[in-house]
Protein backbone atom coordinates (compact mmCIF):
# COMPACT_ATOMS: atom_id res chain seq x y z
CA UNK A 1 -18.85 -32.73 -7.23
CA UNK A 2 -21.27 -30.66 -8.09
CA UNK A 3 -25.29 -30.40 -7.90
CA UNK A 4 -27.33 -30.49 -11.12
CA UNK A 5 -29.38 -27.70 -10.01
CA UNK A 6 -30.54 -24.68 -12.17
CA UNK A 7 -28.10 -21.75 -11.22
CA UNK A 8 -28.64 -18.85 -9.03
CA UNK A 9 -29.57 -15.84 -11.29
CA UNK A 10 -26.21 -14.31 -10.29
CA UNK A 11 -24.69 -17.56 -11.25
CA UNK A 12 -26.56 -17.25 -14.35
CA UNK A 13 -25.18 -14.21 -15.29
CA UNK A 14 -21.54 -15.06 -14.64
CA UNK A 15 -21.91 -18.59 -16.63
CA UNK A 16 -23.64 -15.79 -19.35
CA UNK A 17 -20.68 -13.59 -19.51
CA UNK A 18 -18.31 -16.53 -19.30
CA UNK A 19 -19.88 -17.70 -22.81
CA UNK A 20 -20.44 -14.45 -24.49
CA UNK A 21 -16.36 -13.98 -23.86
CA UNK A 22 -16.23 -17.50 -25.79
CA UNK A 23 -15.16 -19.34 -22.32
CA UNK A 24 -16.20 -22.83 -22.66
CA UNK A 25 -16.36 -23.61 -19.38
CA UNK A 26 -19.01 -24.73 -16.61
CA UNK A 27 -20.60 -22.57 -13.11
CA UNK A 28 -20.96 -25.14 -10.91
CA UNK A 29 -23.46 -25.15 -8.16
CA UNK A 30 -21.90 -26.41 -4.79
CA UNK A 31 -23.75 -28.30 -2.26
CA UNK A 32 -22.37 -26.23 0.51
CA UNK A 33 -20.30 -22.51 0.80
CA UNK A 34 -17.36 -21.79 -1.25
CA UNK A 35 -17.15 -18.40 0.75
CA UNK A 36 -13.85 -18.24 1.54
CA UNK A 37 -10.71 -19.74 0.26
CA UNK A 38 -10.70 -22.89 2.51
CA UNK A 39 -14.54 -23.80 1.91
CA UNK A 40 -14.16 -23.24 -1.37
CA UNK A 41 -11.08 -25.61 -1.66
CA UNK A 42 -12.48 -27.98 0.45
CA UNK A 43 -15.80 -28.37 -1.71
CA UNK A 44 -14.28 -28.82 -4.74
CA UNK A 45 -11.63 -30.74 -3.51
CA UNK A 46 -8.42 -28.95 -4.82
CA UNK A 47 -5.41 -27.00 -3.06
CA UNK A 48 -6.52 -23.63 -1.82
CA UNK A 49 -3.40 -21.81 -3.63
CA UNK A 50 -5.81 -23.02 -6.96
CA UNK A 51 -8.84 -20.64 -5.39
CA UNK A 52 -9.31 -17.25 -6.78
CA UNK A 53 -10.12 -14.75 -3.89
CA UNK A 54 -11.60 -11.44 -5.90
CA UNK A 55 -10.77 -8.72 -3.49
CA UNK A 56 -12.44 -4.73 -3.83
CA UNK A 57 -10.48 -2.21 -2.72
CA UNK A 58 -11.61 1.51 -3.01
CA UNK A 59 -9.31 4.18 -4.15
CA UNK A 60 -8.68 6.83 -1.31
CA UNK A 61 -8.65 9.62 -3.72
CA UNK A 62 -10.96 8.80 -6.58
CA UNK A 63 -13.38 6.16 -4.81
CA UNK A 64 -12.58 4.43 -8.14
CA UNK A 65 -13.23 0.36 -7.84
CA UNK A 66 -10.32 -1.68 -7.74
CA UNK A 67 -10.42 -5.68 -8.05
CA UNK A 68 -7.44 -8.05 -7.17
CA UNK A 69 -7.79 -11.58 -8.44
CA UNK A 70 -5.27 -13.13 -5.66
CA UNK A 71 -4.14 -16.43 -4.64
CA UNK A 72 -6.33 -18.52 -1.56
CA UNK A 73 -3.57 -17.68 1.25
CA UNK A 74 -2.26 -14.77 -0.28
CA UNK A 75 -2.76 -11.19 1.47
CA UNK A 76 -2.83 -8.21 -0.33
CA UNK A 77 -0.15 -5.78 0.79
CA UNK A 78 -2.09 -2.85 0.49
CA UNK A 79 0.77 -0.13 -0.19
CA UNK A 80 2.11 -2.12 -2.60
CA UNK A 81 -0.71 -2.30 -4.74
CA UNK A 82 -1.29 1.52 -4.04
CA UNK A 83 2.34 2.15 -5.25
CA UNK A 84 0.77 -0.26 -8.76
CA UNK A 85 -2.51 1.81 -8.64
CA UNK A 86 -1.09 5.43 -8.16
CA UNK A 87 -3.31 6.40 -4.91
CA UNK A 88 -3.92 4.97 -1.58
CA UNK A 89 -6.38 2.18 -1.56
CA UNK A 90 -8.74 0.92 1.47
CA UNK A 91 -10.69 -2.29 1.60
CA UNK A 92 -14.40 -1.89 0.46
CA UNK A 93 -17.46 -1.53 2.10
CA UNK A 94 -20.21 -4.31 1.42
CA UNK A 95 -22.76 -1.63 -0.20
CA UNK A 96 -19.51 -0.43 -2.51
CA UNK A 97 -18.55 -3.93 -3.65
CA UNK A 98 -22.28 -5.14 -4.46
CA UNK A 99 -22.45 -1.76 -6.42
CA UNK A 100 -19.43 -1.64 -8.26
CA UNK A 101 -19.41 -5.73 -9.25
CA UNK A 102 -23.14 -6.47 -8.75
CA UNK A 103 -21.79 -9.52 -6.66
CA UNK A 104 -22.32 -9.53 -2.45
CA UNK A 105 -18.89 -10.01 -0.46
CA UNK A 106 -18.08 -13.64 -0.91
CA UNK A 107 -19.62 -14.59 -4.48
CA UNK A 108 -17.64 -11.53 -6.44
CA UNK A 109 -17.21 -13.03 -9.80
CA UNK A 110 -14.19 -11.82 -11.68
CA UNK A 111 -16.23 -11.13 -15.00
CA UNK A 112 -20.04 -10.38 -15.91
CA UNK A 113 -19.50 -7.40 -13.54
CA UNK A 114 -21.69 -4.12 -13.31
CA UNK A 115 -19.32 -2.05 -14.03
CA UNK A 116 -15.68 -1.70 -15.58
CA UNK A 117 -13.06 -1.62 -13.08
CA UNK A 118 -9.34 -1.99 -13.22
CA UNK A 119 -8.30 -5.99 -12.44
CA UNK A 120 -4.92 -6.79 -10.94
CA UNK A 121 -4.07 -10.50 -10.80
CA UNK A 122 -1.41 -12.39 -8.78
CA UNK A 123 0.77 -13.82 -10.73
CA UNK A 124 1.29 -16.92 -8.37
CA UNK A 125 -1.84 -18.15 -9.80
CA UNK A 126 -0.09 -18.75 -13.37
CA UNK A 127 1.80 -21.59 -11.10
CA UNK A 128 -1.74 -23.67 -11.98
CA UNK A 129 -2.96 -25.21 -15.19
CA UNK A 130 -6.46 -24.63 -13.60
CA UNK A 131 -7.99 -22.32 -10.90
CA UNK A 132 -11.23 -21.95 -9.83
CA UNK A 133 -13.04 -18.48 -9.26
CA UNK A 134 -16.58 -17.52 -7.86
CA UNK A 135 -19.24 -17.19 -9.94
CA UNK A 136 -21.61 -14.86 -8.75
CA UNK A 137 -22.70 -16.44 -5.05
CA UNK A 138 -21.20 -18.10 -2.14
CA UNK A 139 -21.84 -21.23 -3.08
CA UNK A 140 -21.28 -21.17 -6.90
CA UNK A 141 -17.21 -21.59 -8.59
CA UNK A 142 -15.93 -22.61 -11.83
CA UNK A 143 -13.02 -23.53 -13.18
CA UNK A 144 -10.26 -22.00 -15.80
CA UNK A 145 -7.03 -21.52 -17.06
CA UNK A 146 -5.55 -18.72 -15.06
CA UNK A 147 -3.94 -17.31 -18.01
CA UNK A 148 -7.17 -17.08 -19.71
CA UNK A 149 -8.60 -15.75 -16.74
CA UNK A 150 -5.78 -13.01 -16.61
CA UNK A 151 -6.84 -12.41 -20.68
CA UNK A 152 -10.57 -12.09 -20.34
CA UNK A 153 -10.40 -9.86 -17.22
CA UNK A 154 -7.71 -7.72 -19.05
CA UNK A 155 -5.67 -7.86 -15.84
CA UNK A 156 -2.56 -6.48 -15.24
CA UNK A 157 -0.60 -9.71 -13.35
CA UNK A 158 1.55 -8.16 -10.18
């Protein structure tokens, strides 16, 4: 599945962060883009309700960080999550995300991130023994229990 290459530096860090959080799991190096949901599904070879889209939204008020770890089809309904958050929300900017998670649009890794910010997590994912997140780049995933993903993020599940 996979490429034995040396990881990405980004990569690096998220397989890092993954191990210093006592994850015992693997960043894999894909041959081609894991992008978006459907690439990513397709290179692994799994369903793409098992991807983990991390989404940044910016909080209209506070310009506070906000990441939702959603399902592969799943959109986020914006006013709902505002009503969770307690402000009005807008999708991020590129130069916002890569500043806030240290991860470009497309490779945002759900931990090893630059800076704290609140997690919200869809709880359609707990439907899977295993999901499978980015790790850092667009072409770099690996794989966990999404209730261990939910613990280690210290998400609250919505």
């Amino acid at each position: 599945m996979a490429n034995p290459v040396a990881l990405k530096a980004s990569a690096q860090k998220v397989q890092d962060a993954l191990s210093s959080l006592g994850v015992e799991v693997k960043v894999s190096q894909m041959p081609g883009t894991t992008r978006t949901a459907a690439e990513a599904a397709a290179a692994i070879g799994c369903s793409v309700e098992q991807i983990v889209k991390s989404l940044v939204f910016r909080g209209a008020i506070t310009g506070k960080p906000y990441l939702v770890l959603a399902g592969g089809p799943n959109r986020v309904d914006e006013r709902s999550l505002a009503a969770l958050i307690g402000e009005p929300v807008e999708k991020a900017r590129p130069d916002f995300v890569r500043e806030a998670t240290g991860f470009a649009i497309g490779g945002v890794a759900p931990v090893g991130l630059a800076t704290h910010i609140s997690t919200w997590f869809d709880r359609g994912l707990l439907r899977h023994d295993v999901v499978w997140a980015a790790a850092g780049t667009t072409e770099s995933v690996f794989p966990i229990d999404p209730r261990k993903l939910m613990e280690i993020t210290h998400a609250t599940e919505f």
